[in-house]
Protein backbone atom coordinates (compact mmCIF):
# COMPACT_ATOMS: atom_id res chain seq x y z
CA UNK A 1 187.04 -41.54 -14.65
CA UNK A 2 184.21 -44.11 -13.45
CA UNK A 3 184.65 -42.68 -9.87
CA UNK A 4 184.03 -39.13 -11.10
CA UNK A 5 180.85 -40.28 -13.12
CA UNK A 6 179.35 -42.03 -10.39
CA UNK A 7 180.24 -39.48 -7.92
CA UNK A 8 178.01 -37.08 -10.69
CA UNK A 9 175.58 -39.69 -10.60
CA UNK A 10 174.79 -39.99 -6.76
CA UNK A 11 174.94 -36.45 -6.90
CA UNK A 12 172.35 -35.74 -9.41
CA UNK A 13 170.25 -38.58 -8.07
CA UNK A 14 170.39 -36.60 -4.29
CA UNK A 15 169.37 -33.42 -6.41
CA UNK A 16 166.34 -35.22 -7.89
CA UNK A 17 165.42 -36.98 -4.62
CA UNK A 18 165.26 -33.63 -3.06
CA UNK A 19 162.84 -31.84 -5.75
CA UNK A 20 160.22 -34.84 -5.78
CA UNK A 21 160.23 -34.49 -2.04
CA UNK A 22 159.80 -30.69 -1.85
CA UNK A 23 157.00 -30.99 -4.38
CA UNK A 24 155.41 -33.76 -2.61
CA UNK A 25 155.62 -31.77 0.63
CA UNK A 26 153.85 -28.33 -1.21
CA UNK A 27 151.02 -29.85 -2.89
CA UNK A 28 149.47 -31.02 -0.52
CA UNK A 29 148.74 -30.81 3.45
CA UNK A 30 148.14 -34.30 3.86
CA UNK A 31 148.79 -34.98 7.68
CA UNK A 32 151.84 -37.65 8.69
CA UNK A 33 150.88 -39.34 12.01
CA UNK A 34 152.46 -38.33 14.99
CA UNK A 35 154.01 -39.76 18.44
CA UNK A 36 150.76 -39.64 21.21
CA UNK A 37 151.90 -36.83 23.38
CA UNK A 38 151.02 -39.37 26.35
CA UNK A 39 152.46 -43.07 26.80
CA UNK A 40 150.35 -45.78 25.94
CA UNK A 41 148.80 -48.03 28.38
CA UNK A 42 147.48 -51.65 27.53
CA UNK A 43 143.73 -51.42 28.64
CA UNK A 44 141.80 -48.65 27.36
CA UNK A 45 139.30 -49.39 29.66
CA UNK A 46 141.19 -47.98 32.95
CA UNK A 47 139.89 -44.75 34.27
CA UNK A 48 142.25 -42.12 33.94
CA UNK A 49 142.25 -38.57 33.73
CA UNK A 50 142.86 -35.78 31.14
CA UNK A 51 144.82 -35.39 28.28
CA UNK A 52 145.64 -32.53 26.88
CA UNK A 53 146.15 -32.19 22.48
CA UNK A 54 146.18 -29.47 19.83
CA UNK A 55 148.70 -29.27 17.97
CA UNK A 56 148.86 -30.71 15.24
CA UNK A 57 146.26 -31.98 15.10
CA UNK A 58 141.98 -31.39 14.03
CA UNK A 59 139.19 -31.67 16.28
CA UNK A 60 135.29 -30.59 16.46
CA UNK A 61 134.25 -29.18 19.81
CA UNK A 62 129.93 -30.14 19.77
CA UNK A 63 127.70 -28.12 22.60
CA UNK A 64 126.43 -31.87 23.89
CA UNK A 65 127.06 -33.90 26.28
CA UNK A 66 125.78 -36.80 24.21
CA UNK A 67 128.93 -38.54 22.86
CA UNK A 68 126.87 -41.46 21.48
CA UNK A 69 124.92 -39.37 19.58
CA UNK A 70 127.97 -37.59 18.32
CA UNK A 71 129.59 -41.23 17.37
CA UNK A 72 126.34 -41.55 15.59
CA UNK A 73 126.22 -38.89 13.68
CA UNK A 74 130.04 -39.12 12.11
CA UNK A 75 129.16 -42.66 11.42
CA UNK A 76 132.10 -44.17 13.61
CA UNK A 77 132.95 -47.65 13.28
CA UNK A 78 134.61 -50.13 15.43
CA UNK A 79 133.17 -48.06 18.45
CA UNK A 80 134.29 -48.83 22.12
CA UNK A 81 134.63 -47.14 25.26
CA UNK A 82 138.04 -45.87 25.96
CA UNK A 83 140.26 -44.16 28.06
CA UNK A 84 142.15 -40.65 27.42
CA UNK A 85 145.86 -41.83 26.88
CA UNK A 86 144.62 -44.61 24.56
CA UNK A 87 142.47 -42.46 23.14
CA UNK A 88 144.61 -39.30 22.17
CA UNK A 89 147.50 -42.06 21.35
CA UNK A 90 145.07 -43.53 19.04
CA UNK A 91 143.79 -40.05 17.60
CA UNK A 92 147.29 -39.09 16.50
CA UNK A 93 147.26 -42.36 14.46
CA UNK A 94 144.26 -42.41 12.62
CA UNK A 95 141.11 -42.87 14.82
CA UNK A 96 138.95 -40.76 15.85
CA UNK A 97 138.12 -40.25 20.14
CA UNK A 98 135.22 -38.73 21.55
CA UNK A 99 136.00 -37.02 24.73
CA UNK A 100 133.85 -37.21 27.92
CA UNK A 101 132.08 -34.06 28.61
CA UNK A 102 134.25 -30.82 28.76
CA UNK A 103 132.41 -27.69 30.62
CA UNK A 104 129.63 -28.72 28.28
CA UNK A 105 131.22 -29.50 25.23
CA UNK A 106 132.16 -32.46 23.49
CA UNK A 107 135.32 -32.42 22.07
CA UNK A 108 136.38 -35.15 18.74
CA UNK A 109 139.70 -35.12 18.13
CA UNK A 110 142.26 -37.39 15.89
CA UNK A 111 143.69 -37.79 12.10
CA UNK A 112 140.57 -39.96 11.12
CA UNK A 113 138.60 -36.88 10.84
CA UNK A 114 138.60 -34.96 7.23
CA UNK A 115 141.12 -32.09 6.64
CA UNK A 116 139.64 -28.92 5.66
CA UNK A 117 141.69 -28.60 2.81
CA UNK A 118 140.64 -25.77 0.58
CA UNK A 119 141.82 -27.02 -2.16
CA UNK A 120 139.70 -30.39 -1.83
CA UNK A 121 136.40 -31.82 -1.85
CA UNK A 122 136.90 -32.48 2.15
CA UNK A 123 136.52 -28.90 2.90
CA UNK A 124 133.01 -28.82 2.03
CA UNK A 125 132.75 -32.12 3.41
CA UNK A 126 133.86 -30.88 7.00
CA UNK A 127 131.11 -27.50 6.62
CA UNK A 128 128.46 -29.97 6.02
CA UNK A 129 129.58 -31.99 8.95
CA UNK A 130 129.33 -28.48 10.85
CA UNK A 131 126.14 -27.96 9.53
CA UNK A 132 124.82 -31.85 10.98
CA UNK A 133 125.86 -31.40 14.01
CA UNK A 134 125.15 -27.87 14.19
CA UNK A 135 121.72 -28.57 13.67
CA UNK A 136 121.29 -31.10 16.39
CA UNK A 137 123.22 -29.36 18.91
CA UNK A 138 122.75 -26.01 18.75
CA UNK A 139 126.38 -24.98 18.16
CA UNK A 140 129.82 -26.81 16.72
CA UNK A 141 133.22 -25.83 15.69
CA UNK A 142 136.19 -27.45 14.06
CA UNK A 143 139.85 -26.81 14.44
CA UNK A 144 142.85 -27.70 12.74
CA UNK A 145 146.37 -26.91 12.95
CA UNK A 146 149.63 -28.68 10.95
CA UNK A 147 152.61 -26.29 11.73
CA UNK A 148 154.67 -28.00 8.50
CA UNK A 149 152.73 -26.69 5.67
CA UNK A 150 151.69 -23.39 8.10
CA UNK A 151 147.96 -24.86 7.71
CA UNK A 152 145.70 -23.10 10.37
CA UNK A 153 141.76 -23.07 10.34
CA UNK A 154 138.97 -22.22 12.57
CA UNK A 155 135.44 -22.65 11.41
CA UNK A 156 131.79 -22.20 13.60
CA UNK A 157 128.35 -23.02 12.73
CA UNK A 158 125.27 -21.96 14.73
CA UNK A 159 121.68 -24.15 14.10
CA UNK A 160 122.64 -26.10 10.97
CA UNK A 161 124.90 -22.78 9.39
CA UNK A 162 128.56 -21.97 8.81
CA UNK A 163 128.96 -18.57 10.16
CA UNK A 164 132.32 -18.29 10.43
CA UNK A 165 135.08 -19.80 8.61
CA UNK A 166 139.27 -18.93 8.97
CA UNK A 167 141.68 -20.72 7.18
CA UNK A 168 145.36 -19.92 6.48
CA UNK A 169 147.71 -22.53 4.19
CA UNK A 170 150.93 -19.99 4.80
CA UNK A 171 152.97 -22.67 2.22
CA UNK A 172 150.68 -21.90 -0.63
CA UNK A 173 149.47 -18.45 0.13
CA UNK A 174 146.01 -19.28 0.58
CA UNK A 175 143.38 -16.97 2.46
CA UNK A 176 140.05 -18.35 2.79
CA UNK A 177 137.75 -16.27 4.81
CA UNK A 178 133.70 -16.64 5.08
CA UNK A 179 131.37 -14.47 7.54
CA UNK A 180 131.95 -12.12 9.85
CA UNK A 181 134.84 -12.11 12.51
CA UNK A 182 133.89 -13.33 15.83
CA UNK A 183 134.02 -10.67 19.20
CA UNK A 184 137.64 -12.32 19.70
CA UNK A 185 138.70 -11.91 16.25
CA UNK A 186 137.87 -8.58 16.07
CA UNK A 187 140.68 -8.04 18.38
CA UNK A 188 143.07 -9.05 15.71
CA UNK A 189 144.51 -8.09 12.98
CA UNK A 190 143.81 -10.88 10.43
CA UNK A 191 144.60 -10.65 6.52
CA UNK A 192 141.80 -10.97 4.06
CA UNK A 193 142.57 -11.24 0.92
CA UNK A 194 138.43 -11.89 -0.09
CA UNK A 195 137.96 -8.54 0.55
CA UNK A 196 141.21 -6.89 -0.14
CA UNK A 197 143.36 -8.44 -2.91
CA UNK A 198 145.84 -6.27 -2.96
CA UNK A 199 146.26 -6.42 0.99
CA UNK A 200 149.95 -7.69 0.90
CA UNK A 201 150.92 -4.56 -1.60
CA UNK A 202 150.55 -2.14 1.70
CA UNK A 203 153.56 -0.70 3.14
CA UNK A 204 154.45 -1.40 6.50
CA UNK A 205 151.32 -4.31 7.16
CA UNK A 206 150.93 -5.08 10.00
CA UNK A 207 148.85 -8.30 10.76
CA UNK A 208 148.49 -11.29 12.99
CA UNK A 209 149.67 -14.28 10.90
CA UNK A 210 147.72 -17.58 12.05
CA UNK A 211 149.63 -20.05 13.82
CA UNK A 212 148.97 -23.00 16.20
CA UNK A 213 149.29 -20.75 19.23
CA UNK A 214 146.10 -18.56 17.57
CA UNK A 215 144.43 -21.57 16.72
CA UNK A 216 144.17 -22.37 20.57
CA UNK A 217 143.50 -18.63 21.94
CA UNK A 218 140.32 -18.99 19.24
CA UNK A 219 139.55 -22.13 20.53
CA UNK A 220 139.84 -21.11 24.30
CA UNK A 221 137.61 -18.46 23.25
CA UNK A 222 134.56 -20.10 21.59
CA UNK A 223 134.70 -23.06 23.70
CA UNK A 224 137.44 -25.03 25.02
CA UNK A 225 141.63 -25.06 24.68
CA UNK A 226 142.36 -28.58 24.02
CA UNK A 227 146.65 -27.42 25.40
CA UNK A 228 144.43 -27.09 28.96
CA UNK A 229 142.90 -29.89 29.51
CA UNK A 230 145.04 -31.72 32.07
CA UNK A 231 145.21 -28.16 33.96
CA UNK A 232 141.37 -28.67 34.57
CA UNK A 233 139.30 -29.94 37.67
CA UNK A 234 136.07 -30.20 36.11
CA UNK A 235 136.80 -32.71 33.47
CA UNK A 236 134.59 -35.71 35.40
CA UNK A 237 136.13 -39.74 35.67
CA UNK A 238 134.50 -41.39 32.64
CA UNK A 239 135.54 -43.13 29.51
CA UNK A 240 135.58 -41.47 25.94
CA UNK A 241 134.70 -43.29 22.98
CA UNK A 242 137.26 -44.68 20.18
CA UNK A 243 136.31 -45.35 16.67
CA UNK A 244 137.20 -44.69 13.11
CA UNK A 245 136.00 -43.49 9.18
């Protein structure tokens, strides 16, 4: 009889474990850290030469070549030069790396930067991030991708304004569109619920759903495809920078 009632016990207990997690995992896309897609070398100060990142992950690609000024700007701490596979190690843990000059952008990349979560404060925090460095460079974007909770965003700002904002939180059902589509995007088919509420009551849709692999053919598009980077043979032989928020 005690064996049957503590078999119902571990059982229920399993049962319960399992619904706190599943909540815990829907209300919210709070970002777990993940394995550097690179091994990680002792001295960050060895010249090495691309990585590539993207997914999962969030980055800002800046029209500068002036990662100091960038550093500046996000109000990085603990700043040092560094090397890519420390750097993108590093970035999937927390910090935030600066990489040398791409084709003319800047790219900052890592889990130290804010989530655009459009649920949250930190989604207004990232547009007026856009907007700052927008306004001193002429031109910046952020990215974002986190394939557990289907979380997918895209977002441009020209001269100190968001003109362009994409975000798709597939989990909770969440559309959040702002501005007109880019020349790129109007190749797609992309919901919008902003402008059509009942767009999921059509028969037979037929639409592009975001994904990671969409995130990059926007970002390959507007600037640079962080998934290409070691493919490259313009990327020069200089040291990133490494800090954190």
């Amino acid at each position: 009889m005690k064996s049957g009632k503590m078999t119902a016990g571990i059982i229920i207990g399993i049962i319960v474990f399992a619904l706190i997690t599943i909540y815990r995992h829907k209300s919210s896309p709070s970002p777990t850290y993940y394995s550097s897609p690179v091994p990680l070398i002792a001295d960050q100060t060895i010249l090495d030469s691309a990585v590539s990142f993207g997914y999962k992950c969030v980055w800002f690609a800046i029209k500068t070549g002036n990662k100091n000024k960038v550093a500046k700007i996000l109000e990085l701490k603990n700043v040092s030069d560094c090397n890519w596979q420390v750097g993108i190690d590093k970035a999937y843990k927390g910090s935030v790396f600066i990489t040398p000059t791409v084709n003319g952008w800047t790219l900052v990349c890592g889990w130290g930067l804010p989530l655009a979560d459009p649920t949250k404060k930190n989604f207004d925090e990232v547009k007026n991030i856009l907007k700052t460095l927008s306004k001193e460079f002429g031109e910046a974007q952020y990215f974002c991708t986190y394939r557990i909770e289907e979380y997918h965003c895209w977002m441009k700002a020209l001269n100190g304004q968001v003109k362009r904002i994409y975000s798709y939180w597939g989990s909770n059902g969440i559309i959040l569109v702002e501005g007109q589509p880019t020349e790129f995007e109007q190749s797609l088919k992309l919901a919008n619920t902003i402008s059509d509420e009942n767009y999921f009551e059509r028969e037979n849709i037929v639409w592009d759903r975001p994904n990671e692999d969409l995130v990059m053919k926007i970002a390959e598009h507007w600037s640079i495809d962080p998934t290409k980077l070691e493919e490259r043979k313009d990327i020069p032989l200089i040291l990133g920078l490494l800090g954190e928020r």
